[in-house]
C-alpha atoms as a PDB file:
ATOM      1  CA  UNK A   1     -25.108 -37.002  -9.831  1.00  0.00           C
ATOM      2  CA  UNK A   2     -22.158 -34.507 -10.296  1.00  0.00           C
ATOM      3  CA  UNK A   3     -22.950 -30.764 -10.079  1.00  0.00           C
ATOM      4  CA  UNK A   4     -20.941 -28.199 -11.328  1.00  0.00           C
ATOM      5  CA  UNK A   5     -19.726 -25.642  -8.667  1.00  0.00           C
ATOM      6  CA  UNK A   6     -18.150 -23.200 -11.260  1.00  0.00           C
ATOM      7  CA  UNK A   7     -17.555 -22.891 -15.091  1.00  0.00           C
ATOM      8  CA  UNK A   8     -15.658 -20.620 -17.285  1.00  0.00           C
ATOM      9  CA  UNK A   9     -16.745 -20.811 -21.091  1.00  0.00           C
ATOM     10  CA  UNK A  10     -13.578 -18.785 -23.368  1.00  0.00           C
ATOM     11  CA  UNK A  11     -13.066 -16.540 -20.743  1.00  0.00           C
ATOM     12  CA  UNK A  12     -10.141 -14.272 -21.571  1.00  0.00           C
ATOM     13  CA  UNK A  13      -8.587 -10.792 -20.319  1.00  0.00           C
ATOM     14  CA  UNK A  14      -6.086  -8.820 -21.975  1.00  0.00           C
ATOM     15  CA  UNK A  15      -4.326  -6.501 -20.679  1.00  0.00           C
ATOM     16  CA  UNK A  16      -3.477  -4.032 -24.225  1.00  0.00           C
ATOM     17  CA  UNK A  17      -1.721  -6.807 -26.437  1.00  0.00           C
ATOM     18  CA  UNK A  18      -1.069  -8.688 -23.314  1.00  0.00           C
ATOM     19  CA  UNK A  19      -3.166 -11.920 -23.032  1.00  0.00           C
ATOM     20  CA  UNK A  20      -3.238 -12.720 -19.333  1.00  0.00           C
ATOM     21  CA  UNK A  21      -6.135 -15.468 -19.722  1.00  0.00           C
ATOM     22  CA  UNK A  22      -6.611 -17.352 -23.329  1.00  0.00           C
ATOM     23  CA  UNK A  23     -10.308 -19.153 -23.716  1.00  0.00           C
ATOM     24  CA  UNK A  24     -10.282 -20.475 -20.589  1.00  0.00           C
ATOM     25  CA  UNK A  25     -12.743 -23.355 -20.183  1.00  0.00           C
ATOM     26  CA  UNK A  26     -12.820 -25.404 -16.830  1.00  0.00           C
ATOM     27  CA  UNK A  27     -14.897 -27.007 -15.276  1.00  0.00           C
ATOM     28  CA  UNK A  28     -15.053 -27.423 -11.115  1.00  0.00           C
ATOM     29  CA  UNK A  29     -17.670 -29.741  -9.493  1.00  0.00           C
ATOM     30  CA  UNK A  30     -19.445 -29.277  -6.407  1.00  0.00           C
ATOM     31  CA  UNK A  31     -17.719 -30.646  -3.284  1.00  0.00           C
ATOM     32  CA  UNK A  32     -13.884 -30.274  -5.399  1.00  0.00           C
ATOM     33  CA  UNK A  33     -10.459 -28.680  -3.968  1.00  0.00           C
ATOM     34  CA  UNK A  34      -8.930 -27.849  -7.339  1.00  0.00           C
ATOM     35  CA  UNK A  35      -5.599 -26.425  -6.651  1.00  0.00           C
ATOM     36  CA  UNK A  36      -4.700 -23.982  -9.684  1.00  0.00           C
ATOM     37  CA  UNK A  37      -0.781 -23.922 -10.089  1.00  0.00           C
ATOM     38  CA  UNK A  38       1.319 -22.346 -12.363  1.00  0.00           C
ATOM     39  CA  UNK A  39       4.505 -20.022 -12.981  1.00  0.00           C
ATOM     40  CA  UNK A  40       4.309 -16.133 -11.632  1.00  0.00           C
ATOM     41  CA  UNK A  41       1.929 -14.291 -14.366  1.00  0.00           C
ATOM     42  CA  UNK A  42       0.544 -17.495 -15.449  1.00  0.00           C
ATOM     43  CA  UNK A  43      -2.720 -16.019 -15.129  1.00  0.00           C
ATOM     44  CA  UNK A  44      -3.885 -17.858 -11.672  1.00  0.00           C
ATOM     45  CA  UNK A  45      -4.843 -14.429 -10.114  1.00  0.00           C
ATOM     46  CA  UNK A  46      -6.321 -13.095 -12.886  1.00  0.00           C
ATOM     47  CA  UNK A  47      -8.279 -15.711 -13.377  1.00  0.00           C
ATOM     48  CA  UNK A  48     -10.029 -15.660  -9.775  1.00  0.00           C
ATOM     49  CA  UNK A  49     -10.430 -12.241 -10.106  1.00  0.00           C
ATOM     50  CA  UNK A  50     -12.609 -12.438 -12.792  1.00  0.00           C
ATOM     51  CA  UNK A  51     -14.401 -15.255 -11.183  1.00  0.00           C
ATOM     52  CA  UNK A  52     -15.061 -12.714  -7.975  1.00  0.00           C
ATOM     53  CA  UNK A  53     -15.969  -9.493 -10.217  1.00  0.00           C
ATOM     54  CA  UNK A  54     -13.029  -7.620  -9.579  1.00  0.00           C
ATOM     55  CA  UNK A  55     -11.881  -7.846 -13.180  1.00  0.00           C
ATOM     56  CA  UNK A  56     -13.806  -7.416 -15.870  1.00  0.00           C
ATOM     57  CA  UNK A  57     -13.547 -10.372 -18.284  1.00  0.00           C
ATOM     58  CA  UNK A  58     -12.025  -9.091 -21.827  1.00  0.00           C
ATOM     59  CA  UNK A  59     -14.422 -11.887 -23.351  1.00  0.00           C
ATOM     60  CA  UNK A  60     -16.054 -15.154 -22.181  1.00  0.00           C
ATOM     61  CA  UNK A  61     -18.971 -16.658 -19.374  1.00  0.00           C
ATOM     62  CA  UNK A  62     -18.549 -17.627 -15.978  1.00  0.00           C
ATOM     63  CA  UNK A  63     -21.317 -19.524 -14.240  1.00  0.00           C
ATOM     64  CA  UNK A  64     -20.942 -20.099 -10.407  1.00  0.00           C
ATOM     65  CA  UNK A  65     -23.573 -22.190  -8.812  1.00  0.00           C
ATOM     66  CA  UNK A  66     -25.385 -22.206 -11.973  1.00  0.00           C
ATOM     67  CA  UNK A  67     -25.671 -18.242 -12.232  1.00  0.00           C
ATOM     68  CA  UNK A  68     -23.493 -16.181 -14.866  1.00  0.00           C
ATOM     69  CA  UNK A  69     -24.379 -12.605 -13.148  1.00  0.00           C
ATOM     70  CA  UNK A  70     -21.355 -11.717 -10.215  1.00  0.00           C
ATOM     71  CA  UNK A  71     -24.281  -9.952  -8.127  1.00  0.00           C
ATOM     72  CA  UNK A  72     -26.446 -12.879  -7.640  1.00  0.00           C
ATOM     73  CA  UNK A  73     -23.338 -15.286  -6.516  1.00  0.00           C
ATOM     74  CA  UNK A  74     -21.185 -13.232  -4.542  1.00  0.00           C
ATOM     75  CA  UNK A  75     -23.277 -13.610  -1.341  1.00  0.00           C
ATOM     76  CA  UNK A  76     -22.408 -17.350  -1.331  1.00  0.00           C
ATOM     77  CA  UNK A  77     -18.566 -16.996  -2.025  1.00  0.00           C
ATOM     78  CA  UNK A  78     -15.899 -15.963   0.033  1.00  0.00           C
ATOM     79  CA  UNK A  79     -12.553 -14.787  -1.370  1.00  0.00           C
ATOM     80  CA  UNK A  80      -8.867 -14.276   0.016  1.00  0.00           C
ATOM     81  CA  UNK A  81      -6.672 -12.585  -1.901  1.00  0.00           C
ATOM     82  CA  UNK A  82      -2.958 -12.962  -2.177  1.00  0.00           C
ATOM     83  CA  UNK A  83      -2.493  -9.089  -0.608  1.00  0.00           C
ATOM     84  CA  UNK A  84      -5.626  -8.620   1.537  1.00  0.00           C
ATOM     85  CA  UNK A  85      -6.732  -5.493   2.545  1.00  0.00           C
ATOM     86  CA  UNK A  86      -7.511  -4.765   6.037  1.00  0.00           C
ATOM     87  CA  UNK A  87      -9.213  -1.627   7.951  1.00  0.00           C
ATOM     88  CA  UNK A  88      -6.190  -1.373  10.199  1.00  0.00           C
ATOM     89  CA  UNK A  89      -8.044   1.490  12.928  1.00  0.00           C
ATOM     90  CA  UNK A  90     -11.008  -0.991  13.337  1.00  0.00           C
ATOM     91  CA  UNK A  91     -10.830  -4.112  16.109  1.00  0.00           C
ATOM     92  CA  UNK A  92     -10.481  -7.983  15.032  1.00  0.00           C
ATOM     93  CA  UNK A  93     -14.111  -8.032  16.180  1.00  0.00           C
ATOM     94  CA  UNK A  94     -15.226  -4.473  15.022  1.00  0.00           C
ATOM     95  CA  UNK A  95     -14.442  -5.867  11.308  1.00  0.00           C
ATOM     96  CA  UNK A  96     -15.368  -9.265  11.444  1.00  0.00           C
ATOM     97  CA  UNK A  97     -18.405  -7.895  12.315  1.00  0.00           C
ATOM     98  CA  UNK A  98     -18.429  -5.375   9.582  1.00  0.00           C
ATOM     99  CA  UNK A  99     -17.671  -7.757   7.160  1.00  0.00           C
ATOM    100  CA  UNK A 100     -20.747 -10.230   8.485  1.00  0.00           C
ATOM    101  CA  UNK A 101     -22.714  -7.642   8.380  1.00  0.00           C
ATOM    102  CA  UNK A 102     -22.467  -7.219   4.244  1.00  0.00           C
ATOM    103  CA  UNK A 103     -22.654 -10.495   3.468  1.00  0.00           C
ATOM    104  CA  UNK A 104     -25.724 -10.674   5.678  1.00  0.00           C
ATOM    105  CA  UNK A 105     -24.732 -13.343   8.544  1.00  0.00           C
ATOM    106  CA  UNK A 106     -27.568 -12.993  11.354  1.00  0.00           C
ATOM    107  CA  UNK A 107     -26.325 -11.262  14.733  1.00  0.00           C
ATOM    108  CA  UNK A 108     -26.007 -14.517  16.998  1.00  0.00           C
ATOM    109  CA  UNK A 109     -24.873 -16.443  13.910  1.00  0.00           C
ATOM    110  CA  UNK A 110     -21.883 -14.037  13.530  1.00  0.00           C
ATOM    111  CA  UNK A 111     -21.061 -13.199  17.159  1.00  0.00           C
ATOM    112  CA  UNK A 112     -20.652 -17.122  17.598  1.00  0.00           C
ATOM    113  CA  UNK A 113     -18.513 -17.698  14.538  1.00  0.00           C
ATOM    114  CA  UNK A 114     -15.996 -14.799  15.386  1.00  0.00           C
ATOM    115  CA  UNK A 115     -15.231 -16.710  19.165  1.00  0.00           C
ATOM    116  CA  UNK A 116     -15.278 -19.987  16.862  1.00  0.00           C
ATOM    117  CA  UNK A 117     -12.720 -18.952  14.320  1.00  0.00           C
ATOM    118  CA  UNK A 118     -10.849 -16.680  17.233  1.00  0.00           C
ATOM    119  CA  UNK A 119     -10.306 -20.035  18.837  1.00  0.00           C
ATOM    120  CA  UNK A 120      -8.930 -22.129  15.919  1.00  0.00           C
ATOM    121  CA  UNK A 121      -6.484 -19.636  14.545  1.00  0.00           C
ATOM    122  CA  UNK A 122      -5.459 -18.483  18.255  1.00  0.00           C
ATOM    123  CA  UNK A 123      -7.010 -14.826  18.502  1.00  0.00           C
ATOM    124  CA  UNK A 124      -9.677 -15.483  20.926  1.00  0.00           C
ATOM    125  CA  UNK A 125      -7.591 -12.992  23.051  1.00  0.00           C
ATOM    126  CA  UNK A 126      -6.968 -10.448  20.738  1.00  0.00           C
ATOM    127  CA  UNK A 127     -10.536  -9.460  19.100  1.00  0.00           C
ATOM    128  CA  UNK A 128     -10.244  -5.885  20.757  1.00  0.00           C
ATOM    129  CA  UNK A 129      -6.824  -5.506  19.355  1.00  0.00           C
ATOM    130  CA  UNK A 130      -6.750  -2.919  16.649  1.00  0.00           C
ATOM    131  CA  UNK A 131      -5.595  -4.935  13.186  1.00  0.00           C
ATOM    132  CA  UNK A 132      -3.174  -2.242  12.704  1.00  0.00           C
ATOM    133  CA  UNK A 133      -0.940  -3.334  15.992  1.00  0.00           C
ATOM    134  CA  UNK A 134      -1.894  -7.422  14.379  1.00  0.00           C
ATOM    135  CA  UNK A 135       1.857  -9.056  12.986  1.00  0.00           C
ATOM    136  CA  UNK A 136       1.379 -10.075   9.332  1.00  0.00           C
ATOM    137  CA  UNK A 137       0.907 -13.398  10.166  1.00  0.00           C
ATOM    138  CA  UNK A 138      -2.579 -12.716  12.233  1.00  0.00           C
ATOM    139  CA  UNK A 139      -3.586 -10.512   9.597  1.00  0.00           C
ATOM    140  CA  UNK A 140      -3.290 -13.332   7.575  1.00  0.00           C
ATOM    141  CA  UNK A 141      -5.767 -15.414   9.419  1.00  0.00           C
ATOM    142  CA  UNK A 142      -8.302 -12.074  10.380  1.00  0.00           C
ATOM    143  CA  UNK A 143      -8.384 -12.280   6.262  1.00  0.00           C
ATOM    144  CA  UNK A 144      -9.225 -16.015   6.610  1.00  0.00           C
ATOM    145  CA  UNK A 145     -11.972 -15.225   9.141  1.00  0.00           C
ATOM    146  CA  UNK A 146     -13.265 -12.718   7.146  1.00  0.00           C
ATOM    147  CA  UNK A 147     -13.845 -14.990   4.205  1.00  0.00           C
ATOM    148  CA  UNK A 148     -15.284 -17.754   6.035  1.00  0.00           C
ATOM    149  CA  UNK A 149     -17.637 -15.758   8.192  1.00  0.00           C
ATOM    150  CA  UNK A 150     -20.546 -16.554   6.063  1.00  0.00           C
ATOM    151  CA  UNK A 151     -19.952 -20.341   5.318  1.00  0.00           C
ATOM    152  CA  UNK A 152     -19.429 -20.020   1.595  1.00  0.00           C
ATOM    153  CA  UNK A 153     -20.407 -22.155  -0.683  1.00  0.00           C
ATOM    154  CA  UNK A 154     -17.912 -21.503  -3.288  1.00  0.00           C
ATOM    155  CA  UNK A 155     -14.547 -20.160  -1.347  1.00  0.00           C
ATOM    156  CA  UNK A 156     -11.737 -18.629  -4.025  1.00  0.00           C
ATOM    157  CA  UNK A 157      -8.367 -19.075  -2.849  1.00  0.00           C
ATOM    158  CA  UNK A 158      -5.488 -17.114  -3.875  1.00  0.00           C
ATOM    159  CA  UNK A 159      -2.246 -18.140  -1.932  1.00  0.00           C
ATOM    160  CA  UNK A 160      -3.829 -18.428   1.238  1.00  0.00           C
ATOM    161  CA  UNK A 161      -1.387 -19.856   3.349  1.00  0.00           C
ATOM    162  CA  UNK A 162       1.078 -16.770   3.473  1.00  0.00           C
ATOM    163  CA  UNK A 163       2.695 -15.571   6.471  1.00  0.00           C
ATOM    164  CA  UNK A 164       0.649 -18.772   9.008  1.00  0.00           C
ATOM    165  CA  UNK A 165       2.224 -20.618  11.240  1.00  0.00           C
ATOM    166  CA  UNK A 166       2.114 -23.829  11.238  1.00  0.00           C
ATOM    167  CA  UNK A 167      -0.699 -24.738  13.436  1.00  0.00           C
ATOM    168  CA  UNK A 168      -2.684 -22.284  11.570  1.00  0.00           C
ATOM    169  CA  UNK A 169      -1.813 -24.291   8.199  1.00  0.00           C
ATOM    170  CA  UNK A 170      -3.088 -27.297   9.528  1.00  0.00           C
ATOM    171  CA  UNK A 171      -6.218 -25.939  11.007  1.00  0.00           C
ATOM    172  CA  UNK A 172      -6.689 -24.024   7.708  1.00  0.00           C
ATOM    173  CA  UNK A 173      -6.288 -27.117   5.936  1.00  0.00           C
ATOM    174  CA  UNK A 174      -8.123 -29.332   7.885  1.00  0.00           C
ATOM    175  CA  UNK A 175     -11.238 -26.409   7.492  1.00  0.00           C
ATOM    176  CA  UNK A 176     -10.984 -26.849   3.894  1.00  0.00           C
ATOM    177  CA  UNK A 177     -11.086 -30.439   3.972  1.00  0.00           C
ATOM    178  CA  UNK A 178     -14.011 -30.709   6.085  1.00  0.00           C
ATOM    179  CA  UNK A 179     -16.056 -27.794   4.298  1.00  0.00           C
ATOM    180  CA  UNK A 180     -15.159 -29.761   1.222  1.00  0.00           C
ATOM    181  CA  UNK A 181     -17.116 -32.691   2.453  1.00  0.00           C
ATOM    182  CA  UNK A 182     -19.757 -30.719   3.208  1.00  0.00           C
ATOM    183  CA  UNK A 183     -20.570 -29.642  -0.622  1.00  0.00           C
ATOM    184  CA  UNK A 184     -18.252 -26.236  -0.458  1.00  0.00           C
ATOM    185  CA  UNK A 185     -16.442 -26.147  -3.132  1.00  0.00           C
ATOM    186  CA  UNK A 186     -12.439 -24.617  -3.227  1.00  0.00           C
ATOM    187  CA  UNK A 187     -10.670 -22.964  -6.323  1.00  0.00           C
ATOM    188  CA  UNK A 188      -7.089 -22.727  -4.626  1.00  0.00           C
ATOM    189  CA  UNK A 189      -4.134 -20.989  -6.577  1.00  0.00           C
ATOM    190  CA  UNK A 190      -0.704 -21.705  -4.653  1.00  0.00           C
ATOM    191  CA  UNK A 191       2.626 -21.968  -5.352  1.00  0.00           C
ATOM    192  CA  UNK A 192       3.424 -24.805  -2.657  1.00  0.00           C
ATOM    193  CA  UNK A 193       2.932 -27.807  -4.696  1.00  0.00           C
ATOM    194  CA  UNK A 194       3.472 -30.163  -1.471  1.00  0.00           C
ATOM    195  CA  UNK A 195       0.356 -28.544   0.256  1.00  0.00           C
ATOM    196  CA  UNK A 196      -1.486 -28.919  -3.461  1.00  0.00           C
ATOM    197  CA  UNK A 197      -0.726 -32.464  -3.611  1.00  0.00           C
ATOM    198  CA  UNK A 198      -1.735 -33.576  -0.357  1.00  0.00           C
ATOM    199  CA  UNK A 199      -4.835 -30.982  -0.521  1.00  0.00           C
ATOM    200  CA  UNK A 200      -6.463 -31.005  -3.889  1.00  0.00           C
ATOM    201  CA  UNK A 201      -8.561 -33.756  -5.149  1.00  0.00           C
ATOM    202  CA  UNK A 202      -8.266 -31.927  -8.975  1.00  0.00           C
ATOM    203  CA  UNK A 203      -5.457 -30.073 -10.338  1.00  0.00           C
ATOM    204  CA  UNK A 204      -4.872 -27.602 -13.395  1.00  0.00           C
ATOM    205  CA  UNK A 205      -1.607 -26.335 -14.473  1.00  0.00           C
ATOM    206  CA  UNK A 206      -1.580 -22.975 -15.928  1.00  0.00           C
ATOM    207  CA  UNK A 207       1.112 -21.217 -18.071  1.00  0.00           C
ATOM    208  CA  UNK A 208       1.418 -18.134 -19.685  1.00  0.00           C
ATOM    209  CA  UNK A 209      -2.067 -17.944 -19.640  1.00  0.00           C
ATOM    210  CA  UNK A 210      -2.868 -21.208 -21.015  1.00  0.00           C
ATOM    211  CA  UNK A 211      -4.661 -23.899 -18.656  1.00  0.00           C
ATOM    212  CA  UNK A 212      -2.371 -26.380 -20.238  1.00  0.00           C
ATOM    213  CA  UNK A 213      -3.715 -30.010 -18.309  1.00  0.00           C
ATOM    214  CA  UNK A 214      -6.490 -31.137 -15.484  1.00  0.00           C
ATOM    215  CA  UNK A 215      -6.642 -34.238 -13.458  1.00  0.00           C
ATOM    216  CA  UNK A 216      -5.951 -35.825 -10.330  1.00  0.00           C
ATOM    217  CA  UNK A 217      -2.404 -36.904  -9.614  1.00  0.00           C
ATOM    218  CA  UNK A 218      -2.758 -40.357 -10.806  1.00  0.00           C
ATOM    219  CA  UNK A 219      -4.482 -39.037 -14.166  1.00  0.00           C
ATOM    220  CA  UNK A 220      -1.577 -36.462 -14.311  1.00  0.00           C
ATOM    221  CA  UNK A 221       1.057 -39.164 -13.693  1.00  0.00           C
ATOM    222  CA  UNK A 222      -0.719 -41.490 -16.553  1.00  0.00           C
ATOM    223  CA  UNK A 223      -0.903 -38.305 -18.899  1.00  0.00           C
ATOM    224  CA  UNK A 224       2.807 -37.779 -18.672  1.00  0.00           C
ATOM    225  CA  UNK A 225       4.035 -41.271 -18.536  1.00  0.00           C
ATOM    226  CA  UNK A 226       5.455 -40.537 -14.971  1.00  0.00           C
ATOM    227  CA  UNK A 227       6.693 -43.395 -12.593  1.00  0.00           C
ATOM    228  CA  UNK A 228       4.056 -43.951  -9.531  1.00  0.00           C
ATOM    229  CA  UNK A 229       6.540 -42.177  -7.478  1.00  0.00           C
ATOM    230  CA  UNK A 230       6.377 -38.770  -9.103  1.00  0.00           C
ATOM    231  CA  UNK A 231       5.567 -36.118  -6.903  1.00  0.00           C
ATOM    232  CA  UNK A 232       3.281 -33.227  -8.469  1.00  0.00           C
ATOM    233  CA  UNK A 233       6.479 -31.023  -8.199  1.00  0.00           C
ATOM    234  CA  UNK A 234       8.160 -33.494 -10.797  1.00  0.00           C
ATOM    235  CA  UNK A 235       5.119 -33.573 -12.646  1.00  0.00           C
ATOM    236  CA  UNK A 236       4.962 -29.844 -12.930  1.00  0.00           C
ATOM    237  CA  UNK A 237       8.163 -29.429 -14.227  1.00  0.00           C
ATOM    238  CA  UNK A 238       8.130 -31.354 -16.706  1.00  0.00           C
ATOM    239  CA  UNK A 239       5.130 -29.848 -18.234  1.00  0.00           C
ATOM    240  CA  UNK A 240       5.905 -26.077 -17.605  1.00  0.00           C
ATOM    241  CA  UNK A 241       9.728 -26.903 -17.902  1.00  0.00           C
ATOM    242  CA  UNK A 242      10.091 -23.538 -16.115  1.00  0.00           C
ATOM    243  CA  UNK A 243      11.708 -23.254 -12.451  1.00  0.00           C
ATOM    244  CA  UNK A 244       9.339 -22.793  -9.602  1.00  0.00           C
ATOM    245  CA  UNK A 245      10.424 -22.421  -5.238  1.00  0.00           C
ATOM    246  CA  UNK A 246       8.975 -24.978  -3.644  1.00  0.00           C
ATOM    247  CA  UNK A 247       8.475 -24.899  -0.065  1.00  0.00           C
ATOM    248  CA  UNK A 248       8.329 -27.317   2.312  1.00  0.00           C
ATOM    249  CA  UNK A 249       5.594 -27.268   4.774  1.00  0.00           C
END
């Protein structure tokens, strides 16, 4: 039986007479990557703010793990943001450990995750640096750590692959995948449609604060009477008919 992970029912924000999100209803199940792609100011950031609590929906539900009230789901969700914001005079570990600490990860739990995740992304050595001395790049993955440190069940997504290497993209990648098949479920918003493609088992394409189509790429390629061979870059194109960088990774 298919569960649903997260739901948005006519979920809109405005922003004075600008409409950012318009009725938004989607659907994500349990156990999906859905990769959420669209132009800049398509609404893909807005939209996962919202989701998170950060912004304040202008109308409209949102129901993650079957509960429409931000408090009661936001201790089983992690979220990265496109622009994280670190406490740059604390350690690796002194914030890791803060950050555990709110989201209620026990002690031994925590202290084994933050050697665990120091090890994949390459910091093992570096948890008594301060984050302030940390290039962007391994702020970028102390961000990652932080939103994996209490094995989310829902994990929001927004450009996460900014600024990492890329051993760090696989390993981040291959987390994904395997927390994926282990009933997490992934709302990722990027603008690298080859990482989307090869990543997502669901996309939606969003523009100008429309979700305009959802599907796999098959479905997608079926939808818009693509040859096999399209690529979801092609695809994208064509619907949005607007210019996007693509990079390859």
């Amino acid at each position: 039986m298919i569960e649903e992970a997260i739901r948005t029912i006519n979920l809109t924000k405005k922003f004075g007479d600008f409409v950012a999100v318009d009725n938004l209803n989607l659907i994500i199940n349990k156990g999906e990557i859905f990769g959420l792609l669209g132009p800049n100011g398509a609404g893909k950031s807005t939209t996962i703010k919202m989701i998170i609590g950060l912004l304040k929906p202008t109308y409209g539900e949102i129901f993650v793990l079957g509960e429409n009230d931000v408090n009661n789901y936001k201790q089983y969700t992690g979220y990265l943001p496109e622009d994280p914001s670190l406490y740059e005079y604390l350690t690796i570990e002194e914030f890791l450990t803060f950050i555990g600490s709110l989201k209620r990860v026990k002690k031994d739990t925590l202290e084994r995750r933050i050697i665990d995740y120091g090890e994949i992304f390459d910091l093992k050595d570096k948890l008594k640096s301060y984050i302030g001395s940390l290039s962007h790049g391994m702020r970028q993955k102390v961000a990652i750590m932080a939103t994996l440190i209490n094995d989310p069940k829902v994990l929001l997504l927004d450009e996460p692959l900014n600024g990492l290497d890329p051993m760090s993209q696989k390993n981040f990648k291959d987390i994904i995948r395997e927390k994926a098949e282990g009933g997490c479920t992934i709302l990722l918003s990027t603008h690298i449609l080859d990482v989307a493609e090869r990543l997502c088992t669901t996309v939606g394409v969003f523009n100008k604060g429309n979700l305009i189509t959802t599907g796999t790429l098959k479905e997608l390629r079926d939808m818009y009477r693509s040859p096999p061979t399209s690529t979801l870059e092609d695809i994208f194109l064509k619907i949005t008919k607007e210019p996007l960088q693509v990079k390859d990774l």
